[in-house]
Protein backbone atom coordinates (compact mmCIF):
# COMPACT_ATOMS: atom_id res chain seq x y z
CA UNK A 1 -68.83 -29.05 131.41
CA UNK A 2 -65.50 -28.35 130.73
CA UNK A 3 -66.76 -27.45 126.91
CA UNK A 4 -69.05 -24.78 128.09
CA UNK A 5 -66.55 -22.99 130.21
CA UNK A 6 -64.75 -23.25 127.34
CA UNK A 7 -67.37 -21.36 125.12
CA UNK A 8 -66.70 -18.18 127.04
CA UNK A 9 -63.20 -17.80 125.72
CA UNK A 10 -62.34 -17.15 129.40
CA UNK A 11 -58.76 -17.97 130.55
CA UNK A 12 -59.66 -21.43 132.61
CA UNK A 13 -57.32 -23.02 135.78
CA UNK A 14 -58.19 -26.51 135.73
CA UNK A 15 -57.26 -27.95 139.00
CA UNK A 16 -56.50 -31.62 139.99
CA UNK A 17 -57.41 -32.68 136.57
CA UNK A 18 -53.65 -33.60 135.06
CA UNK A 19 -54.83 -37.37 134.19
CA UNK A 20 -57.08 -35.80 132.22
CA UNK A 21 -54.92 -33.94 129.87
CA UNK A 22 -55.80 -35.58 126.67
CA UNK A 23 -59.85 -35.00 127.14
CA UNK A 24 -58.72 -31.23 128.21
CA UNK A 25 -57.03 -31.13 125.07
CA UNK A 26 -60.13 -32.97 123.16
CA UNK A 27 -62.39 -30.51 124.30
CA UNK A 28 -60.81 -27.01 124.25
CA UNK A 29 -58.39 -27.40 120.91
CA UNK A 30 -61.91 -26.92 119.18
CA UNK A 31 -62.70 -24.17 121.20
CA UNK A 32 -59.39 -22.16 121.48
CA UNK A 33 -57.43 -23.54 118.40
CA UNK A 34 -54.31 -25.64 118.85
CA UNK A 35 -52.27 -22.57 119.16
CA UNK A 36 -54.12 -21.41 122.47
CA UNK A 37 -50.93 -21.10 125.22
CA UNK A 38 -51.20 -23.71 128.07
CA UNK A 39 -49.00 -23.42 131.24
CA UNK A 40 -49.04 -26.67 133.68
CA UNK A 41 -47.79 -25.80 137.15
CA UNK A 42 -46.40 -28.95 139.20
CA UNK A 43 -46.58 -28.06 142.94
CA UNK A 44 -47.08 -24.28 143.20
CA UNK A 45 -45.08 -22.43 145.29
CA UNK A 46 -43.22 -25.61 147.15
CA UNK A 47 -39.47 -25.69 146.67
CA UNK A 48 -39.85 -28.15 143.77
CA UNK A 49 -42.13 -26.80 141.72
CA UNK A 50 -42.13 -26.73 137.77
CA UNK A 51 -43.58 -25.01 134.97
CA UNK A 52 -43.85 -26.48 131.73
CA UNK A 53 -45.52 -24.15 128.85
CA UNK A 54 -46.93 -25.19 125.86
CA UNK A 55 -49.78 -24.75 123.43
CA UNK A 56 -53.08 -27.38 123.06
CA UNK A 57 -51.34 -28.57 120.23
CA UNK A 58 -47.77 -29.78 122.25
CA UNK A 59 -49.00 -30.25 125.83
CA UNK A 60 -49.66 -33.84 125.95
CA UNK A 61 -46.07 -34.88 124.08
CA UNK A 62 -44.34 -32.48 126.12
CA UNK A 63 -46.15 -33.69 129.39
CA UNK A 64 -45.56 -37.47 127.99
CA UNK A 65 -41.59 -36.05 128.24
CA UNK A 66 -41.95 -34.53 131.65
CA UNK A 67 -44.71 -36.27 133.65
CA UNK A 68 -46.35 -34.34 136.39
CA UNK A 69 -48.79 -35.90 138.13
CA UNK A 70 -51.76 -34.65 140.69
CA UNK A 71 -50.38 -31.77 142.73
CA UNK A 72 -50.70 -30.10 139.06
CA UNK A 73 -52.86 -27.21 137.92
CA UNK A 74 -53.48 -26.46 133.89
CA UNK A 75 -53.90 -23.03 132.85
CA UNK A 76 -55.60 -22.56 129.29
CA UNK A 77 -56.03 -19.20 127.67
CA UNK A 78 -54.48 -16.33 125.53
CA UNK A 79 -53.73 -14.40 128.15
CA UNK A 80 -50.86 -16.55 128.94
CA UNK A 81 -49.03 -15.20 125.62
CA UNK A 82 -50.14 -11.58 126.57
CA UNK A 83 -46.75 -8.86 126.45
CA UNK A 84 -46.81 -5.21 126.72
CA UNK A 85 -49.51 -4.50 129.77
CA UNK A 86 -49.04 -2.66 133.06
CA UNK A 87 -49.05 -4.25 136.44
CA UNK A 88 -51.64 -4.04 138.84
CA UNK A 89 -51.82 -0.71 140.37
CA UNK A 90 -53.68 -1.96 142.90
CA UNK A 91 -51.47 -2.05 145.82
CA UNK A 92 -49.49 0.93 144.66
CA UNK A 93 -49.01 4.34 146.98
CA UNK A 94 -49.35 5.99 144.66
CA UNK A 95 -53.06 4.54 143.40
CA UNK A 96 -55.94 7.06 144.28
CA UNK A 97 -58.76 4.67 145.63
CA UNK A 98 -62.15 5.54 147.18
CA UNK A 99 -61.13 4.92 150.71
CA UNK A 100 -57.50 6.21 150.57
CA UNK A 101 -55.86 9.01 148.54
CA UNK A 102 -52.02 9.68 146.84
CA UNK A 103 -50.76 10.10 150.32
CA UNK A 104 -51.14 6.04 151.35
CA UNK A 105 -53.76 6.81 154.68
């Protein structure tokens, strides 16, 4: 259930479930406070997409102000307010990995 995901405190993507904002809302604001940072992405990636940030506590007016509808996926967690961290190193030259050292081969 959505309630038990929610349990683990884990930052959740919610896809295809936009109708469903005001259960989301129901069953997480318990769980993550009304506080807890929600982004709602309308059509990732295609030339019209939109991002509309809120909290639990101010999705569902501001979403009743700027309906998005199915093509929508709902991002839940703290980490969406998270500041001062590094980017991924991952793809960086200069990243020592097992299989490839500081000199990229």
């Amino acid at each position: 259930t959505l309630a038990g995901f929610g349990r683990t405190g884990a930052t959740l993507a919610i896809h295809l479930a936009i109708h469903a904002i005001d259960r989301i809302v129901a069953d997480l604001a318990p769980l993550y406070g009304a506080e807890c940072p929600v982004a709602v992405v309308f059509r990732a990636s295609w030339p019209d997409e939109r991002i509309l940030t809120g909290t639990l506590g101010t999705i569902e007016a501001q979403l009743a102000e700027n309906p998005m509808e199915r093509t929508a996926i709902i991002f839940v967690g703290s980490a969406l307010a998270a500041q001062d961290f590094g980017e991924s190193s991952l793809y960086d030259a200069h990243y020592q990995r097992r299989f490839r050292g500081r000199d990229g081969l």
